[in-house]
N, C-alpha and C. Protein backbone atom coordinates (compact mmCIF):
# COMPACT_ATOMS: atom_id res chain seq x y z
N UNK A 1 -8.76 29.10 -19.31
CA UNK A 1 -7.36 28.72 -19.40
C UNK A 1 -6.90 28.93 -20.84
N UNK A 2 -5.52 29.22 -20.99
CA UNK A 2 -5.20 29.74 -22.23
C UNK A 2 -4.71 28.20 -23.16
N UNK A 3 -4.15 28.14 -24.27
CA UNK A 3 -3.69 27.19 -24.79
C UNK A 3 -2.67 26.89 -24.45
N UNK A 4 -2.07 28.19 -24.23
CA UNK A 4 -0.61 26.98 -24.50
C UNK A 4 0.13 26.36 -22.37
N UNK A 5 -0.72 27.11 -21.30
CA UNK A 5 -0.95 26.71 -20.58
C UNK A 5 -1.34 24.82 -20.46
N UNK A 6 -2.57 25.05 -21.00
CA UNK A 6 -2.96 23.72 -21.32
C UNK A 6 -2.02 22.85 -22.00
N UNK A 7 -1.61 23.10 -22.88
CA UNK A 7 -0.63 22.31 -23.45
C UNK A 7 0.73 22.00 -22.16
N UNK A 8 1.31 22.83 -22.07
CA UNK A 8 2.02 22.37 -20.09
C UNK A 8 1.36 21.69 -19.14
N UNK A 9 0.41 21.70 -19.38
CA UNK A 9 -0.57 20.55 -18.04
C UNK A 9 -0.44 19.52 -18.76
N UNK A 10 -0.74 19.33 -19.95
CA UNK A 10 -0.99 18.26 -20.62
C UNK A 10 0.40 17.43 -20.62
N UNK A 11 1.38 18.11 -21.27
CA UNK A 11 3.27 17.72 -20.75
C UNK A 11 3.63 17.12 -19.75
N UNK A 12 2.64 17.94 -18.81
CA UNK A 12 3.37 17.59 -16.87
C UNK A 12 2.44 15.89 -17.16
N UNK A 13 1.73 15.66 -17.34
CA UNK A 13 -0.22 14.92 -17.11
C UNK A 13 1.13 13.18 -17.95
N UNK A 14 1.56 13.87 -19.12
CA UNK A 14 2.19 12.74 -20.11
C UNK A 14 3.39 11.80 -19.17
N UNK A 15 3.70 13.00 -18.81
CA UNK A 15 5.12 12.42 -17.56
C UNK A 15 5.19 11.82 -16.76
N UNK A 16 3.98 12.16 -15.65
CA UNK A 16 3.37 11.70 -14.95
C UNK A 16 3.17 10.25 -14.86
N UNK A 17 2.30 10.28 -16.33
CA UNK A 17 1.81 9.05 -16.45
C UNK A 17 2.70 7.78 -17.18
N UNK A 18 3.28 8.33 -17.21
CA UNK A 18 4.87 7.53 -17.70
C UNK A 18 5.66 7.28 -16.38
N UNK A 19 5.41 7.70 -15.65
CA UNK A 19 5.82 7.39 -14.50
C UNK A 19 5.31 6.27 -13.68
N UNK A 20 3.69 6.95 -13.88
CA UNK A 20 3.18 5.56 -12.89
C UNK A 20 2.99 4.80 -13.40
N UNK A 21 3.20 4.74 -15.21
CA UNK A 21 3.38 3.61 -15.90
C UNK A 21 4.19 2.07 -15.28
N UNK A 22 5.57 3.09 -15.41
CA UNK A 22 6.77 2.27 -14.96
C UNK A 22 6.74 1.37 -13.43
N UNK A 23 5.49 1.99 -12.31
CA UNK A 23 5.17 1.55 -11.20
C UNK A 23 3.63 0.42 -10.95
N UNK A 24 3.11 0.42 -11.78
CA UNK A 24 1.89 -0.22 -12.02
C UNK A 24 1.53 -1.38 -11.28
N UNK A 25 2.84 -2.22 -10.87
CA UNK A 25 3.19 -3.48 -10.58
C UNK A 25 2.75 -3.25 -8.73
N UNK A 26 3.26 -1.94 -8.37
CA UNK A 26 2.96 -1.58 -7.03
C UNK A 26 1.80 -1.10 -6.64
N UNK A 27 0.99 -1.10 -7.34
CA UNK A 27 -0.87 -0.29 -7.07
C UNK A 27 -1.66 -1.80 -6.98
N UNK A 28 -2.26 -1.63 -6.94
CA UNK A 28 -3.16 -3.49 -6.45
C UNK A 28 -4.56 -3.50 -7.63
N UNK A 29 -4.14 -4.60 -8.73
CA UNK A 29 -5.03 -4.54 -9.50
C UNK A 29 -6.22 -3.90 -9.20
N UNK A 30 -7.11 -4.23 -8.62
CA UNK A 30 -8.26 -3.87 -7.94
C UNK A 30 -8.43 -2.38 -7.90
N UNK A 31 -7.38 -1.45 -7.74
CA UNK A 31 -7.52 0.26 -8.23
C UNK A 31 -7.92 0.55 -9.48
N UNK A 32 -7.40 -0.44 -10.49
CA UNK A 32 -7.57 -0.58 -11.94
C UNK A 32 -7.20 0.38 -12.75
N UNK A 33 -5.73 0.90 -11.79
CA UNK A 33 -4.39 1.92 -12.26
C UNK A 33 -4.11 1.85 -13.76
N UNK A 34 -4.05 0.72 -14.13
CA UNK A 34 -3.99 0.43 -15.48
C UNK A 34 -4.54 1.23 -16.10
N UNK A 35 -5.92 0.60 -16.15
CA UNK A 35 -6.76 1.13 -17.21
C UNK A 35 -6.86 3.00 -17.04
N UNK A 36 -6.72 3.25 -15.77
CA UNK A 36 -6.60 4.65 -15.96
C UNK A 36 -5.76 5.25 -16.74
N UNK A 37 -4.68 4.90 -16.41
CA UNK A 37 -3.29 5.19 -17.25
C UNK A 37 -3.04 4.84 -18.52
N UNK A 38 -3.35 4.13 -19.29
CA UNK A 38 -3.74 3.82 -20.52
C UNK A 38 -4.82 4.52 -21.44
N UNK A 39 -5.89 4.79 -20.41
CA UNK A 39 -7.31 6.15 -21.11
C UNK A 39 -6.16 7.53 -20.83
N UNK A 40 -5.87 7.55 -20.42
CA UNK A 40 -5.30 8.79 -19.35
C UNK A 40 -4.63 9.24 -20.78
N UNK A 41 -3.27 8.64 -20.48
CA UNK A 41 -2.39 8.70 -21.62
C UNK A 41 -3.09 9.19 -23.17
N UNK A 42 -4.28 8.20 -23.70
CA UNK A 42 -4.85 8.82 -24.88
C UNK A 42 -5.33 10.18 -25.12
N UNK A 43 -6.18 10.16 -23.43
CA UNK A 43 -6.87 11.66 -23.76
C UNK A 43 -5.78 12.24 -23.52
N UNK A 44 -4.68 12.44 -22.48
CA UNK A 44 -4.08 13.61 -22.51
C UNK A 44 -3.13 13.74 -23.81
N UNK A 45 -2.98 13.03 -25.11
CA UNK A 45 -2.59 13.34 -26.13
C UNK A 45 -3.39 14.17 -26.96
N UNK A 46 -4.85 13.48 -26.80
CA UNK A 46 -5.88 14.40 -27.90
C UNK A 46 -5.77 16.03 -26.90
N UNK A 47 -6.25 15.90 -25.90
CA UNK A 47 -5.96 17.44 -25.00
C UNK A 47 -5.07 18.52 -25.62
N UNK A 48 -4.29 17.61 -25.18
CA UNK A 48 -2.53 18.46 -26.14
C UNK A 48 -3.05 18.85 -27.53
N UNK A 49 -3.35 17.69 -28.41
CA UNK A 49 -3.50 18.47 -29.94
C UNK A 49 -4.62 19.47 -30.28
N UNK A 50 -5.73 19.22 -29.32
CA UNK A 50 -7.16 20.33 -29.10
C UNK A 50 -6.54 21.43 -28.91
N UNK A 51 -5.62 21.64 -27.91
CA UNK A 51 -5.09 22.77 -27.22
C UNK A 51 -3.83 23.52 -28.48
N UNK A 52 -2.89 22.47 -29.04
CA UNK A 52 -1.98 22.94 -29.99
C UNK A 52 -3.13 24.00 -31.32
N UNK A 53 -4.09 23.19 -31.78
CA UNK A 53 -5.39 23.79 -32.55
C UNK A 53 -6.10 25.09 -32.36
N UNK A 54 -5.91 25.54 -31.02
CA UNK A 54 -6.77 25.81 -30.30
C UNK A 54 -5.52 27.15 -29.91
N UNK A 55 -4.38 27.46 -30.24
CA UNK A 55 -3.84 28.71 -29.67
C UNK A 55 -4.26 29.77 -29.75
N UNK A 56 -4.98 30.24 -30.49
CA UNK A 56 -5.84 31.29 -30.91
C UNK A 56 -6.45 31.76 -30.01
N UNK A 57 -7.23 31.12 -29.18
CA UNK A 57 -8.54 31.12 -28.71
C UNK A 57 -7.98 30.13 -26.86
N UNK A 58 -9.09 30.10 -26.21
CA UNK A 58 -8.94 29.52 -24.83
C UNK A 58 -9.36 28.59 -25.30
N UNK A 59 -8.85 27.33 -24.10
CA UNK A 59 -9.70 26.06 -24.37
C UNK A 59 -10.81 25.53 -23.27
N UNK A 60 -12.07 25.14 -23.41
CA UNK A 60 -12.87 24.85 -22.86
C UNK A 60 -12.92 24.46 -21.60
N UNK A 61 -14.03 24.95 -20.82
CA UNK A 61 -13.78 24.43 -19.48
C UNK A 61 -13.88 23.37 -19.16
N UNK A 62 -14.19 22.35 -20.43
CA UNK A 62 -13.91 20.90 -19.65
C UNK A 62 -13.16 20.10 -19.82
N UNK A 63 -12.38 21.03 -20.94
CA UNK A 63 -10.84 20.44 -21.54
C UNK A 63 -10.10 20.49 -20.07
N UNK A 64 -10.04 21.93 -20.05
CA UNK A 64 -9.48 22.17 -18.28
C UNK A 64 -9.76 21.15 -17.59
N UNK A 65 -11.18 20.82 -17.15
CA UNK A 65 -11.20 20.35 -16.00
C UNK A 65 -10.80 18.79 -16.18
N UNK A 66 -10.69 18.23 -17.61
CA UNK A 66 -10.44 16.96 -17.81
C UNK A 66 -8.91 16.66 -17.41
N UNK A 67 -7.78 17.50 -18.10
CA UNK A 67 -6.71 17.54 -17.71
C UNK A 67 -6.82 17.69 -16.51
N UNK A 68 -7.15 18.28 -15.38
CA UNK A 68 -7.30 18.41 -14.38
C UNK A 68 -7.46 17.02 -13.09
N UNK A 69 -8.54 17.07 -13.33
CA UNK A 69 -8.82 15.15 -13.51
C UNK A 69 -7.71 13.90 -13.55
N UNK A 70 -6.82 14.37 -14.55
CA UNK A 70 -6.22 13.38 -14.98
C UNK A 70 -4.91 13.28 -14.17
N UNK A 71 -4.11 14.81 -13.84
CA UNK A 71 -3.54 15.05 -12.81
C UNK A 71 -3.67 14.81 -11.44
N UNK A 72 -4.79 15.27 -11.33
CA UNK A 72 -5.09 14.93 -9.29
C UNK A 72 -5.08 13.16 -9.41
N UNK A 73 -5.93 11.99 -10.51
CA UNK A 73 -5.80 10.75 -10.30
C UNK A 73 -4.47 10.43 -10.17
N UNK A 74 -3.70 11.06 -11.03
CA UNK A 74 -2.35 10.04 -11.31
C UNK A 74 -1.68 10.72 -9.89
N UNK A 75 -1.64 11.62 -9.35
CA UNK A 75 -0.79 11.79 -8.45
C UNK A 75 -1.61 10.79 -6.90
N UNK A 76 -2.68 11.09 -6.90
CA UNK A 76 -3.51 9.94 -6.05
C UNK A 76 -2.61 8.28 -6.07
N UNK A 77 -2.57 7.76 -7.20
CA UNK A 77 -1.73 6.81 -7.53
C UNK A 77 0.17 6.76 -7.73
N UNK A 78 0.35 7.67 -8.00
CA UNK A 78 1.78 7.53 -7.29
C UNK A 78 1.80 7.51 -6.28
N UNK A 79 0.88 8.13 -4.86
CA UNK A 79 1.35 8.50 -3.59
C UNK A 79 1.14 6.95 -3.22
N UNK A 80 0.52 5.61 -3.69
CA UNK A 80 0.04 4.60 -3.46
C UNK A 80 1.44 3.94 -3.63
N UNK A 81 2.44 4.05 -4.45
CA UNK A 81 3.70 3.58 -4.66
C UNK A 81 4.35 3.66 -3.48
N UNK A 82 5.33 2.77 -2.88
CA UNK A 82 6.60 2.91 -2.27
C UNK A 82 7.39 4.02 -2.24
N UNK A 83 7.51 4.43 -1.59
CA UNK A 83 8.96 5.26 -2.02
C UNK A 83 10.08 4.75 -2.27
N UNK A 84 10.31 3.68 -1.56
CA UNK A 84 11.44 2.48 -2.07
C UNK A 84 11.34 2.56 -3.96
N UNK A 85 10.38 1.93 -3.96
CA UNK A 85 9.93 1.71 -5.81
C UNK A 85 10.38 2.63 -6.53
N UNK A 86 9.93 4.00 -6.24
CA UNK A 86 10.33 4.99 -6.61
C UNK A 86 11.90 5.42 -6.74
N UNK A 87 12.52 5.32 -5.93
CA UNK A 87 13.25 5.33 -5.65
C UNK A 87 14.73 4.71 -6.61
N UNK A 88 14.35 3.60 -6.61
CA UNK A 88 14.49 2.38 -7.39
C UNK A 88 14.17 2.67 -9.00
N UNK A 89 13.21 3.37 -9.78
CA UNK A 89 13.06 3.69 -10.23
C UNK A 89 13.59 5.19 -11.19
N UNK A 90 14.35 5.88 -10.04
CA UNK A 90 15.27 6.33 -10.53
C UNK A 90 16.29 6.63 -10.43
N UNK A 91 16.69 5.54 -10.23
CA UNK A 91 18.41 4.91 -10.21
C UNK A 91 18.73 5.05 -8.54
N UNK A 92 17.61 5.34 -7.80
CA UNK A 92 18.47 5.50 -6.31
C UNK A 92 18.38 6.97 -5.95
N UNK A 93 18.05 8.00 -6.68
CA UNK A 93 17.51 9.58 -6.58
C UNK A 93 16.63 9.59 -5.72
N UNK A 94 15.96 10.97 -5.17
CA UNK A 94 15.07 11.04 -4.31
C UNK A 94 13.77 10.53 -5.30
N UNK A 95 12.54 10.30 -4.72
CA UNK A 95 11.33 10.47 -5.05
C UNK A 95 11.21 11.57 -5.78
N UNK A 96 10.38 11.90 -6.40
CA UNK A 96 9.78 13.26 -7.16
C UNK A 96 8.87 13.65 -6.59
């Protein structure tokens, strides 16, 4: 995977998780959504700056597959949300 690819996963990965930030309340402690989203959030910042470092050259396949990772969980955990919540969440718009 190239850099600056990665760096767009990493963008989409930030959003994401700002998202299911804002929903947290709707996942059932016991998933321990939190704490994902909180590690999540860190690495996919360092990701991003590995990858900003890193234009030159590709970034590792486990940079990839970490971002990767971090995407398929968080969307696992939005689908756990309401759509109501969601909903609600942004201003009354469809779901995303």
């Amino acid at each position: 995977m190239n850099a600056k690819k990665m760096i767009r996963l990493c963008d989409t990965a930030l959003q994401k998780l700002d998202d299911l930030e804002s929903l947290l309340a709707y996942i059932p402690a016991e998933r321990e959504a939190d704490r994902f989203v909180y590690e999540s959030i860190a690495a996919a910042r360092e990701l991003r700056h590995i990858a900003r470092l890193e234009t030159a050259h590709a970034v590792t396949v486990e940079q990839a597959s970490h971002i990767q990772r971090i995407l398929s969980k968080t969307g696992f955990f939005l689908n756990l949300v309401p759509n109501t919540a969601k909903k609600e969440l942004d201003g009354g718009q469809d779901s995303r």
